[in-house]
Protein backbone atom coordinates (compact mmCIF):
# COMPACT_ATOMS: atom_id res chain seq x y z
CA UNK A 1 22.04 16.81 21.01
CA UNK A 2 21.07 13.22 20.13
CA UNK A 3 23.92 10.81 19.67
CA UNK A 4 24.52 10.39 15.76
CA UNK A 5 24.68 6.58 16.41
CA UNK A 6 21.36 5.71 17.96
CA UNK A 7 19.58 8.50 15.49
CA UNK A 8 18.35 7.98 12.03
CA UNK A 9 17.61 10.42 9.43
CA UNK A 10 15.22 10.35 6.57
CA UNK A 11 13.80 12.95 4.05
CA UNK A 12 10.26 13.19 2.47
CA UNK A 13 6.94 12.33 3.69
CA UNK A 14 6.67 8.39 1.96
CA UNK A 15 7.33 5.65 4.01
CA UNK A 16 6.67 7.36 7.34
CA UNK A 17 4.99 5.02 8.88
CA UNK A 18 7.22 1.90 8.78
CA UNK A 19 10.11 4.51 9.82
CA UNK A 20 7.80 5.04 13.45
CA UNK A 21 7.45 1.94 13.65
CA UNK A 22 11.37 0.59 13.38
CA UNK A 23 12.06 3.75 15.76
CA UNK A 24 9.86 2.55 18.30
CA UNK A 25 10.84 -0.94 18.20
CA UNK A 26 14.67 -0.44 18.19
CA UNK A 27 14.64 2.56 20.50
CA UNK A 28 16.37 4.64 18.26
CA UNK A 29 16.03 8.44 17.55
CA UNK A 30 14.68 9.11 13.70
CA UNK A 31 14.52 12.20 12.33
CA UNK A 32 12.35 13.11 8.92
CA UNK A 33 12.43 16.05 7.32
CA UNK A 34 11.74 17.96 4.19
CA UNK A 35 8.25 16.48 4.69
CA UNK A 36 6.44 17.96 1.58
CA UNK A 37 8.82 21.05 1.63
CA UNK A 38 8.43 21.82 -2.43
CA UNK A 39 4.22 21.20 -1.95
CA UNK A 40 1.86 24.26 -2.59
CA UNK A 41 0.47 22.91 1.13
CA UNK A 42 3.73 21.81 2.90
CA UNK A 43 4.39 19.78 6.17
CA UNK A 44 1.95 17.00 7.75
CA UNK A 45 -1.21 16.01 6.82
CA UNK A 46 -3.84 15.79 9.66
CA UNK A 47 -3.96 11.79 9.52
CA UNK A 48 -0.23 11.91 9.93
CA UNK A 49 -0.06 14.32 12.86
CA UNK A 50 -3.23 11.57 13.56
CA UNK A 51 -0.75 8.41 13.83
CA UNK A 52 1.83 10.59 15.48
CA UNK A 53 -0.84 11.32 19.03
CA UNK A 54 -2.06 7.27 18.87
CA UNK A 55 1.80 6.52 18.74
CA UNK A 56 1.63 8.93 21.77
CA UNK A 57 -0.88 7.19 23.63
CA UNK A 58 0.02 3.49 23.19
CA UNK A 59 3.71 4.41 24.42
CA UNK A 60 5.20 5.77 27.60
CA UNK A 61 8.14 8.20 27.30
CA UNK A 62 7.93 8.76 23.73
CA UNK A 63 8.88 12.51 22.63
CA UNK A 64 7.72 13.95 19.08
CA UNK A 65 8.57 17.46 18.24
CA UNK A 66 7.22 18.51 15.11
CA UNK A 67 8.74 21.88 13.42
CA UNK A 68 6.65 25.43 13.31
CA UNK A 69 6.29 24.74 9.57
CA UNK A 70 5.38 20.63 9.86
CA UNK A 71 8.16 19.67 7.37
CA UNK A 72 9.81 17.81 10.18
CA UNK A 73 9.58 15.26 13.19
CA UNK A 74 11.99 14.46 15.48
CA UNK A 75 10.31 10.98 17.26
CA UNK A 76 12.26 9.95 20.94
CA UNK A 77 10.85 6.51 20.81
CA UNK A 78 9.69 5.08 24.46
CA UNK A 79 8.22 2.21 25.75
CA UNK A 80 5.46 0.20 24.00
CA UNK A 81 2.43 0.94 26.98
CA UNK A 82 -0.70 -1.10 25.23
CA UNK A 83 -3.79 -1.31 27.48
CA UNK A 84 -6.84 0.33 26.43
CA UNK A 85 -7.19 2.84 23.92
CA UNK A 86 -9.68 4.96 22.06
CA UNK A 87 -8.46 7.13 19.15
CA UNK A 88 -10.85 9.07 16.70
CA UNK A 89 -9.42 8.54 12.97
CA UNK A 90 -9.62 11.63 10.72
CA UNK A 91 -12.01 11.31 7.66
CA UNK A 92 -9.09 11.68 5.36
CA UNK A 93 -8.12 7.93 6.00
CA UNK A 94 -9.36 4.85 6.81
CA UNK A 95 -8.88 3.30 9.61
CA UNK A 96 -6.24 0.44 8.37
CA UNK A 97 -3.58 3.35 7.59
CA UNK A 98 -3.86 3.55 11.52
CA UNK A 99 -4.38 -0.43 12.32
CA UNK A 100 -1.44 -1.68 9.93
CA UNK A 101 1.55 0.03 11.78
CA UNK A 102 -0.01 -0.91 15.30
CA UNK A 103 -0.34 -4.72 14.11
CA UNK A 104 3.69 -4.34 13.84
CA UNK A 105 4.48 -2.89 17.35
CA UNK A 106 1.15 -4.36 19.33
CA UNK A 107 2.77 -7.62 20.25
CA UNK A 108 5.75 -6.57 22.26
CA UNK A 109 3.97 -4.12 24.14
CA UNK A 110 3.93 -4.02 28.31
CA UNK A 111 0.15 -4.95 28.65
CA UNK A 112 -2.37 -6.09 25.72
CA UNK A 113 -3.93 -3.64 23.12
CA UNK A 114 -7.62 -3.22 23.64
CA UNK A 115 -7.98 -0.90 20.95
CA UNK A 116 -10.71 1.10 19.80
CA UNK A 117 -10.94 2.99 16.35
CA UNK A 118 -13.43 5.21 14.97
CA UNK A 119 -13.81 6.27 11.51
CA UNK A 120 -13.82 4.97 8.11
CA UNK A 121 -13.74 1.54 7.46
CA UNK A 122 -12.86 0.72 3.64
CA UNK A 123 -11.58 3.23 1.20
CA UNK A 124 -9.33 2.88 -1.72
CA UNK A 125 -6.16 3.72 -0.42
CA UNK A 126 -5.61 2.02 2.80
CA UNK A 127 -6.55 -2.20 3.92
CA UNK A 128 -10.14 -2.34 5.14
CA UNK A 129 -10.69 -3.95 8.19
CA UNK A 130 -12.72 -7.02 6.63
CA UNK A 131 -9.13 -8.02 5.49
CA UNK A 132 -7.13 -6.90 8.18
CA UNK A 133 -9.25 -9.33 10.43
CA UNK A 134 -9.30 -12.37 8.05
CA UNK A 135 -5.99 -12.09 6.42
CA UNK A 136 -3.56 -9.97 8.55
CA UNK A 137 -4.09 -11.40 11.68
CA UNK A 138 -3.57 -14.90 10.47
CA UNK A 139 -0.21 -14.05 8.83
CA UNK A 140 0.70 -13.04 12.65
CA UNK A 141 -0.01 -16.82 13.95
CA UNK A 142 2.16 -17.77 11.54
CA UNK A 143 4.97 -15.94 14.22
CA UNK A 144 2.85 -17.61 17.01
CA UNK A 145 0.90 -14.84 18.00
CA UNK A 146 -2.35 -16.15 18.40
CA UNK A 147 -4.30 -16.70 22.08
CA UNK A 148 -6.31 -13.51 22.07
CA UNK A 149 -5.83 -12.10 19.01
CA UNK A 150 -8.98 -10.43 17.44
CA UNK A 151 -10.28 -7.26 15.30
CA UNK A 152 -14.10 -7.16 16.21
CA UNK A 153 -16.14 -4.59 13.50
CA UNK A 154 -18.69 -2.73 15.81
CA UNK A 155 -19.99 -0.92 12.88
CA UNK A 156 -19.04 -0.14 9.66
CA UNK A 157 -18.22 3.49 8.02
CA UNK A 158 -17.78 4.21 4.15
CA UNK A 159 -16.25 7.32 2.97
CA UNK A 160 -16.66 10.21 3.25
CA UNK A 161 -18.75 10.53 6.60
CA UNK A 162 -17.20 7.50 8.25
CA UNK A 163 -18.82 6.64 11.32
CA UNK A 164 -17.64 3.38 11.50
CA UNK A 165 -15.73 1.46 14.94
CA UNK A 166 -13.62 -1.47 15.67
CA UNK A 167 -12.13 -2.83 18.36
CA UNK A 168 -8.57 -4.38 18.71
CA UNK A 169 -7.02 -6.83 20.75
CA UNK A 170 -3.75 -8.22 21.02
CA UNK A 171 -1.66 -10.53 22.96
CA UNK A 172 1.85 -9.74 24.14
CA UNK A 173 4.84 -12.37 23.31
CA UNK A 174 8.38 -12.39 24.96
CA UNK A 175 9.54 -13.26 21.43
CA UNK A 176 8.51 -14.50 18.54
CA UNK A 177 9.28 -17.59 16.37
CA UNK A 178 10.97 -18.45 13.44
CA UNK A 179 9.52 -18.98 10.25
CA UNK A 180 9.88 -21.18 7.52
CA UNK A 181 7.36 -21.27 4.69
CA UNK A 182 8.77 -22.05 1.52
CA UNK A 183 5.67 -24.06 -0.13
CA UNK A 184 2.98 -22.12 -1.27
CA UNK A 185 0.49 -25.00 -2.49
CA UNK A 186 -2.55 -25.25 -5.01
CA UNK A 187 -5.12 -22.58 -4.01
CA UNK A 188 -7.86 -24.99 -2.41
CA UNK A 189 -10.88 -22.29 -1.38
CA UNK A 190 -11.74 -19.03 -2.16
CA UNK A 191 -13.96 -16.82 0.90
CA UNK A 192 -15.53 -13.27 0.81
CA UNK A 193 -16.97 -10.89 2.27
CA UNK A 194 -19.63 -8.43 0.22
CA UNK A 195 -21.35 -5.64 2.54
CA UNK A 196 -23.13 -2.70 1.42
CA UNK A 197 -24.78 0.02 3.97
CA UNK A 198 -27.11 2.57 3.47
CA UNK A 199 -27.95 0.99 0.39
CA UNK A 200 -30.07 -1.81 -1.53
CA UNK A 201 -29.15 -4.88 0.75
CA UNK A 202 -29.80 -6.06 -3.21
CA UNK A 203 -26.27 -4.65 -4.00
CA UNK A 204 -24.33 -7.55 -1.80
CA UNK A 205 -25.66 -10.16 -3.57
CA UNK A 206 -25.36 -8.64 -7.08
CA UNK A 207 -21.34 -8.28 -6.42
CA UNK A 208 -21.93 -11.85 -5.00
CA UNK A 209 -23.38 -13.33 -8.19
CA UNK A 210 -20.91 -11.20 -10.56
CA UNK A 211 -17.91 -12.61 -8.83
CA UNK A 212 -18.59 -15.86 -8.70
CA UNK A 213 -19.39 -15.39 -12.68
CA UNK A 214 -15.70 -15.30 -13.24
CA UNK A 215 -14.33 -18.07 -10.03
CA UNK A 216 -16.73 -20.38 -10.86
CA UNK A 217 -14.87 -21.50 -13.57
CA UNK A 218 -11.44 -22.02 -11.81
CA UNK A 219 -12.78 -23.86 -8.20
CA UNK A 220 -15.98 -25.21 -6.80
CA UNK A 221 -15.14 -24.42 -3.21
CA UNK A 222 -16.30 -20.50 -3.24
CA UNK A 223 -18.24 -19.09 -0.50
CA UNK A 224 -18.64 -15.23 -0.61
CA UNK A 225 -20.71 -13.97 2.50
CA UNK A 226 -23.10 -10.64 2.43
CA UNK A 227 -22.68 -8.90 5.67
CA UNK A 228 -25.69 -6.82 6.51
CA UNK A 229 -24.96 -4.04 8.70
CA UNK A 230 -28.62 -2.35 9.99
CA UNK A 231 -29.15 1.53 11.64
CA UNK A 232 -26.61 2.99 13.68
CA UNK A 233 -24.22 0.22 13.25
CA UNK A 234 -24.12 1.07 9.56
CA UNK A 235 -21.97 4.89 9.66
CA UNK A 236 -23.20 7.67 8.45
CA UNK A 237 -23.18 7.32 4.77
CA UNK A 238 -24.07 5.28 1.41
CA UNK A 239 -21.24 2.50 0.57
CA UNK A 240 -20.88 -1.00 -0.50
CA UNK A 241 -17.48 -3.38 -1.19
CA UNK A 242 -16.25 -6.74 -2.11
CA UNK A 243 -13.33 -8.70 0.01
CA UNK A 244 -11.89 -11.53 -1.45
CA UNK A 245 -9.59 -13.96 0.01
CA UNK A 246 -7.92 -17.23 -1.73
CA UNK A 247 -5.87 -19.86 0.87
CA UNK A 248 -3.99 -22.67 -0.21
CA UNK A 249 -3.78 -26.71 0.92
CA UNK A 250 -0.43 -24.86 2.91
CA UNK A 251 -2.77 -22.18 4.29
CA UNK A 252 -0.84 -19.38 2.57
CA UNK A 253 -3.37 -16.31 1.29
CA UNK A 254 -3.72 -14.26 -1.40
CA UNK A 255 -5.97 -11.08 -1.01
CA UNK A 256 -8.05 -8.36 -3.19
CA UNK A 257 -10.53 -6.02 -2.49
CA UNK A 258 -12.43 -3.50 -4.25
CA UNK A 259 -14.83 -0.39 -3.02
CA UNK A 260 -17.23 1.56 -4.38
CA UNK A 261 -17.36 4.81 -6.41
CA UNK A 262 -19.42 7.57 -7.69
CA UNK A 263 -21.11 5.87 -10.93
CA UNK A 264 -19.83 2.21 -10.71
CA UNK A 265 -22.36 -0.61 -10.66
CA UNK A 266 -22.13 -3.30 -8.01
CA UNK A 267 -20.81 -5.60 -10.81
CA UNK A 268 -18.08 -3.50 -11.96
CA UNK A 269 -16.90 -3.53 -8.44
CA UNK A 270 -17.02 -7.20 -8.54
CA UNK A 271 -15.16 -7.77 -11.39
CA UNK A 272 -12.71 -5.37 -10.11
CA UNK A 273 -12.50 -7.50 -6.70
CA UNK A 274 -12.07 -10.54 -8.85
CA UNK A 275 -9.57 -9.73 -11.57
CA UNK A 276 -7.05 -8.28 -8.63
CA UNK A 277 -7.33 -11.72 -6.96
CA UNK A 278 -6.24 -13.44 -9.72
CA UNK A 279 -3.41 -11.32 -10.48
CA UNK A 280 -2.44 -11.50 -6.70
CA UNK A 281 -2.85 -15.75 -7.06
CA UNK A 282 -0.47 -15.39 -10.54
CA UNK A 283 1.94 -12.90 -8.38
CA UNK A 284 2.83 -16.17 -6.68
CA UNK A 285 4.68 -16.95 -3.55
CA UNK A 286 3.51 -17.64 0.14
CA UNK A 287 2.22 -14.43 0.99
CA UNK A 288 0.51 -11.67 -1.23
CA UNK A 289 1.77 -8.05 -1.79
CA UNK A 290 0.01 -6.29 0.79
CA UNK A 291 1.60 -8.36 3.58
CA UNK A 292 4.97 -8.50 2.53
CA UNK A 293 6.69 -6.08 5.09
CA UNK A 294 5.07 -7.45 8.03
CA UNK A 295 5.84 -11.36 6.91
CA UNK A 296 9.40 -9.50 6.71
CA UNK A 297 9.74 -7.65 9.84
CA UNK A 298 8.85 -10.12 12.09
CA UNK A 299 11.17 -13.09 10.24
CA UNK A 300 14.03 -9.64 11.41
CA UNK A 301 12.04 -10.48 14.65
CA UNK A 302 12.39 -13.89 15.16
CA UNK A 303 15.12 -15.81 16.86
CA UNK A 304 18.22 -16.35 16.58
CA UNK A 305 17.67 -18.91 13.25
CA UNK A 306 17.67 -18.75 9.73
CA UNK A 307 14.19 -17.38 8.60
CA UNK A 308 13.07 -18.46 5.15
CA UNK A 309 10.09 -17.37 2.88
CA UNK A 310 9.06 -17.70 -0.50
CA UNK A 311 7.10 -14.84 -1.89
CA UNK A 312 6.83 -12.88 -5.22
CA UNK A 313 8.68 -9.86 -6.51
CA UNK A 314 9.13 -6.87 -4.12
CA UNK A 315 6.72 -4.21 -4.66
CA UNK A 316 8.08 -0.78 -4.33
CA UNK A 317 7.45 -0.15 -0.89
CA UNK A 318 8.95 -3.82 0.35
CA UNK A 319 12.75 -2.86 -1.04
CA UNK A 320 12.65 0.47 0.72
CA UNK A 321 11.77 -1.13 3.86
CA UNK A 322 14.36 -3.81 3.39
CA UNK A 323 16.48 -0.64 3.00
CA UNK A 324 15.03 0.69 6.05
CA UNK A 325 15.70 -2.95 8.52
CA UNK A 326 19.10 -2.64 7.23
CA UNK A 327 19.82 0.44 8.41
CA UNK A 328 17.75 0.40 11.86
CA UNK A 329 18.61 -3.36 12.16
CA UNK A 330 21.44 -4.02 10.43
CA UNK A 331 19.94 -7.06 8.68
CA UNK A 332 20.58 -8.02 5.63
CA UNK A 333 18.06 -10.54 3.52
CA UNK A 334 19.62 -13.05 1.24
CA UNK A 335 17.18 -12.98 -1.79
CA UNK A 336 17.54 -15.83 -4.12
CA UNK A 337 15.25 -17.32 -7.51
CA UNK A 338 12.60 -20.01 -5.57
CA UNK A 339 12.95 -22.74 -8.75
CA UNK A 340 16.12 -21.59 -10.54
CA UNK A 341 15.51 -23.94 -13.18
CA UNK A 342 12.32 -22.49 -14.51
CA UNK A 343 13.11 -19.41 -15.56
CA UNK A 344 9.68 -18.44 -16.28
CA UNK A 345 9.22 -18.83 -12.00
CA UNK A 346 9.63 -15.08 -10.71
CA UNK A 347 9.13 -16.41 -7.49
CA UNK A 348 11.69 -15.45 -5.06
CA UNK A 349 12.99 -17.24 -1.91
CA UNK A 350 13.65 -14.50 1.11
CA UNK A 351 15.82 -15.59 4.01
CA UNK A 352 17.44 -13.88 6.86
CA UNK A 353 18.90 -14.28 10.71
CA UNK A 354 16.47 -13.62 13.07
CA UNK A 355 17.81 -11.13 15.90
CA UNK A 356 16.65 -12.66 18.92
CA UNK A 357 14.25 -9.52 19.46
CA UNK A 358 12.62 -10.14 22.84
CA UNK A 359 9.88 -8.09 24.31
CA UNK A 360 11.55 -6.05 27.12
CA UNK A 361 8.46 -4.06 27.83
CA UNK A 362 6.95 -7.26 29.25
CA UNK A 363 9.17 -7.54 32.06
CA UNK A 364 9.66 -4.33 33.20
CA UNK A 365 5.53 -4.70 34.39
């Protein structure tokens, strides 16, 4: 019988992975169920049972028992291992539905991740690795988690044969710091990266030359890079996509990124790319959409201080996982209107108490 106080249930299948991932890192018991019980196909899908055996093997001691039907998981969170790790992704996924969660829990782990993925690289659903590596890892030096900290692309992999590999490292911290980043600053440069494999190398610079097409008129600093990935390093089949990345005089970074489909032209994938970086810039705030739970979980993180950062509206998944720290952390975020004078501003200003959250695993080496 697990003690009701230390154990935490949820129902349905959404928002599983940021409930592992508070589990593990407050050592308390979670229990999900009625994980697609009204679907024609219920329980887990392979990439979740997937997550479930690399949660496995980067922690010691943890327990998951998953019911006869899969429409429940009871996780026993243990220790937070690291070391080095190889884990074959399913095809149903891409490889940053696997990389995000890690990013959360990698830091306060006994030894450092040297991870290795295989699979698919970019698909539609999921970050691709191009901006995992150039804008999720920066927003964790912003927590001072830096020395050491790299995502290396062996090769690449588009849907649906994959075949593509990266490598993972991360540094361990006893804790982390507090953050304060309530200027976001004039966007001063915009980067990118454009690859296509298996294809006309012609297709990089035709998403290159669309793209710019529409940025040129905004900013001269624009530098969007083709990265030409040759033979085996290139997966197993036909794909091409656009990353784009915009960073501020305050270094704060707004992402988009767009990948291709069946009967889209390089240039439509461009544009695509393009327009949903300029939304993300007129979203506003210091940090973009796609980053706004892990800016928030580690500011729960962070010392014993006030925490403050300015971002824009929650996006669905954000206010459940605010839901979720409360009830795992007890923390509470005091949201407030950034420039309460401007009403047109939707801006918001997001700031909490750190918990002091120091990385036991570390010492127990």
């Amino acid at each position: 019988m697990v003690d009701s106080r230390s154990s935490v249930t949820f129902s349905g299948h959404q928002y599983l992975r940021q409930r592992l991932v508070l589990s593990i890192l407050t050592g308390k018991h979670v229990r999900i169920d009625k994980i697609r019980s009204e679907d024609k196909n219920p329980g887990l899908r392979d990439y979740e049972v997937s997550l479930l055996r690399l949660l496995e093997k980067v922690t010691n001691g943890s327990s998951f028992e998953i019911s006869v039907t899969g429409t429940a998981v009871l996780l026993k969170p243990g220790v937070v291992s690291g070391g080095p790790i190889i884990h074959d992704c399913p095809l149903s996924r891409s490889i940053g539905y696997f990389l995000e969660p890690l990013i959360m829990i990698a830091p306060f782990s006994k030894k450092p991740f040297q991870l290795t993925l295989r699979g698919i690289t970019s698909d539609d659903n999921d970050l691709s690795v191009d901006l995992i590596r150039t804008v999720t890892l920066p927003h964790l030096q912003l927590f001072g988690i830096s020395d050491g900290l790299e995502l290396r692309i062996k090769k690449r992999g588009a849907p649906p044969e994959g075949g593509g590999e990266v490598q993972f490292l991360c540094p361990i911290v006893k804790e982390v710091k507090t953050l304060n980043f309530v200027d976001p600053g004039k966007i001063k440069r915009i980067r990118g990266i454009a690859h296509a494999v298996r294809v006309n190398p012609q297709f990089s610079n035709r998403m290159i030359d669309a793209s710019r097409s529409v940025l040129n008129r905004f900013i001269p600093d624009i530098y969007l890079y083709s990265d030409v990935y040759k033979g085996d390093e290139s997966g197993k089949s036909p794909g091409y996509a656009l990353s784009l990345l915009a960073e501020s005089t305050t270094s704060a970074i707004h992402c988009s990124e767009a990948v291709s489909t069946p009967g889209e032209t390089p240039e439509d994938i461009a544009l695509l790319a393009t327009r949903a970086l300029l939304s993300e810039i007129r979203h506003g705030g210091c940090v973009d959409r796609k980053h706004q739970s892990l800016v928030l979980l580690m500011m729960v993180l962070g010392s014993e201080d006030v925490g403050r950062c300015r971002m824009g509206e929650p996006s669905v998944r954000t206010i459940q996982f605010l839901r979720d720290i409360k009830i795992f952390f007890g923390t509470v975020f005091n949201i407030a209107p950034a420039d309460p004078a401007d009403s047109s501003n939707t801006e918001l200003l997001y700031s909490c108490l750190g918990t002091g959250y120091v990385n036991v695993n570390r010492t127990l080496g």
